[in-house]
C-alpha atoms as a PDB file:
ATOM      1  CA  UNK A   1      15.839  43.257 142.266  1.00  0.00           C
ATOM      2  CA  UNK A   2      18.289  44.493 140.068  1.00  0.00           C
ATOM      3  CA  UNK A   3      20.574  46.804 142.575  1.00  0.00           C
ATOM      4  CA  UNK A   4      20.190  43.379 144.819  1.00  0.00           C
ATOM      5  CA  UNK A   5      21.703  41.223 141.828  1.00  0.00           C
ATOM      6  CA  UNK A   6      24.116  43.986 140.927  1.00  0.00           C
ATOM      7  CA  UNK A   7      25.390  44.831 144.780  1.00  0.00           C
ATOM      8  CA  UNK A   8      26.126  40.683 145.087  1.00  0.00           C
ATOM      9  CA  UNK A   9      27.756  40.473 142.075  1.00  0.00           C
ATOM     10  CA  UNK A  10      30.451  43.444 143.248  1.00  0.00           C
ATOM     11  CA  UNK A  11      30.834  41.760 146.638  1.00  0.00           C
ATOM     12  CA  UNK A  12      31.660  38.490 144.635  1.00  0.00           C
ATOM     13  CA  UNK A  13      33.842  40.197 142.254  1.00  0.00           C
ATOM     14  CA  UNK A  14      35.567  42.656 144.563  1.00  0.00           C
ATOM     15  CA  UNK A  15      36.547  39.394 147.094  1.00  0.00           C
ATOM     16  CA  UNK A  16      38.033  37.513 143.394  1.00  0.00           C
ATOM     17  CA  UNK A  17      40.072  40.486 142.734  1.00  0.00           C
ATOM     18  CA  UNK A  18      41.880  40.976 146.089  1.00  0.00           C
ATOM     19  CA  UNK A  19      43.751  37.485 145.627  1.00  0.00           C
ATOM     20  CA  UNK A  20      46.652  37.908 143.663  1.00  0.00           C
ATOM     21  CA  UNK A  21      46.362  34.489 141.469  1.00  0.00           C
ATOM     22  CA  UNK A  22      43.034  32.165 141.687  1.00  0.00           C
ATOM     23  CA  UNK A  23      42.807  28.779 142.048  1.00  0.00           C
ATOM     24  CA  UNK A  24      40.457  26.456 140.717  1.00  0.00           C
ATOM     25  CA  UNK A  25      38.514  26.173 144.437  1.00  0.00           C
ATOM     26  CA  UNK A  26      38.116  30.325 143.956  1.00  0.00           C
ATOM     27  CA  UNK A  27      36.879  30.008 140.804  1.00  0.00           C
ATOM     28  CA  UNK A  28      34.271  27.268 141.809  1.00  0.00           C
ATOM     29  CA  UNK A  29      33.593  29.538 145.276  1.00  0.00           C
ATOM     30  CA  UNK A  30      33.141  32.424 143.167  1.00  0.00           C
ATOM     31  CA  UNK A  31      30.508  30.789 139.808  1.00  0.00           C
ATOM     32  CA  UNK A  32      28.828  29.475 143.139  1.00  0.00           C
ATOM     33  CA  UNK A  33      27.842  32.658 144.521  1.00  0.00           C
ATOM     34  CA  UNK A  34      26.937  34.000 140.691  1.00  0.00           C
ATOM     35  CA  UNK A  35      24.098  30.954 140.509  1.00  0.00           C
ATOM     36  CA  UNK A  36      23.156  31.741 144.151  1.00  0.00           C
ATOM     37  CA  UNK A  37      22.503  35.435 143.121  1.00  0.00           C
ATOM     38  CA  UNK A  38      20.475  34.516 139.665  1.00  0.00           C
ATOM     39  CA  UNK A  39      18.679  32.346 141.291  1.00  0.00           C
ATOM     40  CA  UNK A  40      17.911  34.902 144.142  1.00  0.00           C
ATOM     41  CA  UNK A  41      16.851  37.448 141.450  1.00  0.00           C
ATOM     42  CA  UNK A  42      14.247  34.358 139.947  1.00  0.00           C
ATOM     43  CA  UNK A  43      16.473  33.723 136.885  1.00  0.00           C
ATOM     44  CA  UNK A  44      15.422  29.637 135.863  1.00  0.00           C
ATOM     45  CA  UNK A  45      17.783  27.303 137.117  1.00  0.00           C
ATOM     46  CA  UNK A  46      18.226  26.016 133.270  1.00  0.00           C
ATOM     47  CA  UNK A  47      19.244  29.667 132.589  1.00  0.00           C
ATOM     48  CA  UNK A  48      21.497  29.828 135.578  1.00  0.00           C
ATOM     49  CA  UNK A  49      23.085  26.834 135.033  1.00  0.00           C
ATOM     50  CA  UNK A  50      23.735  27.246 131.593  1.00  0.00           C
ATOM     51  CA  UNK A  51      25.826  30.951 131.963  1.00  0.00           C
ATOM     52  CA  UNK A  52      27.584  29.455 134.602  1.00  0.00           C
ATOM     53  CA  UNK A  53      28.817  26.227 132.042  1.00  0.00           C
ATOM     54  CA  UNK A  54      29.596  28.974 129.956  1.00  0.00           C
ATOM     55  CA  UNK A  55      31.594  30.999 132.214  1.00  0.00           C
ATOM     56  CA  UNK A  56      33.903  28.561 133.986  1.00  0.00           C
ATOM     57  CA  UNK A  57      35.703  27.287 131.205  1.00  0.00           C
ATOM     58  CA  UNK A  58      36.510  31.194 130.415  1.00  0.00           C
ATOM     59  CA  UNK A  59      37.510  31.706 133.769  1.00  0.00           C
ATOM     60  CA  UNK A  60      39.741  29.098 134.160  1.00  0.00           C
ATOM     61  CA  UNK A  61      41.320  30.117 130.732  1.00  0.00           C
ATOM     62  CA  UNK A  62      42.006  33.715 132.098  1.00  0.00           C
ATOM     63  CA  UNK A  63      43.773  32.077 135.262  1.00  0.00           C
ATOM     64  CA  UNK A  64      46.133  30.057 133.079  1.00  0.00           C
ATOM     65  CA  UNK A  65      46.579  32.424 130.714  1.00  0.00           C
ATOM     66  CA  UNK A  66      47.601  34.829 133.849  1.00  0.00           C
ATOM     67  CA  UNK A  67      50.126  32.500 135.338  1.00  0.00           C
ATOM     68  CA  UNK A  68      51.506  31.711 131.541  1.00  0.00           C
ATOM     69  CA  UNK A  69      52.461  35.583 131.281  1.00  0.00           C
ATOM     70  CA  UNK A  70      53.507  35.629 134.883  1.00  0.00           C
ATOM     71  CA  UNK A  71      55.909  32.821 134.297  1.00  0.00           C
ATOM     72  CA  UNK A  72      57.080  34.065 131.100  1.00  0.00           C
ATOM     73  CA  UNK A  73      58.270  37.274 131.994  1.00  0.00           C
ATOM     74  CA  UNK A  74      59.435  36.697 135.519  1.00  0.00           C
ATOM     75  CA  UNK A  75      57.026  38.577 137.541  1.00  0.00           C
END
């Protein structure tokens, strides 16, 4: 169960990290695949949902906080 869980959540991750800047819509694409996984692996919905509430905002933080340095220093 847990080398299923684990292999997912590298094919999610690895597919995130090949695009150079995410987007909202990859964000979303990729927190969707994370619940499908949990839920695959019988983690509660309540449980699932909850990490991924937690999560997003987080994620989303990281992106803006990557473009912010991108457009500060010109790279």
């Amino acid at each position: 169960m847990f080398e299923n869980l684990t292999n997912k959540f590298e094919e999610i991750f690895s597919s995130l990290k090949k695009a150079p800047s995410l987007d909202e819509n990859q964000v979303d694409e990729g927190l969707r695949g994370i619940r499908q996984a949990l839920l695959e692996a019988d983690v509660s919905l309540d449980v699932a949902k909850a990490f991924i509430e937690k999560v997003k905002p987080k994620a989303l933080g990281s992106r803006n906080y990557k473009i912010y340095i991108t457009r500060r220093h010109g790279c």
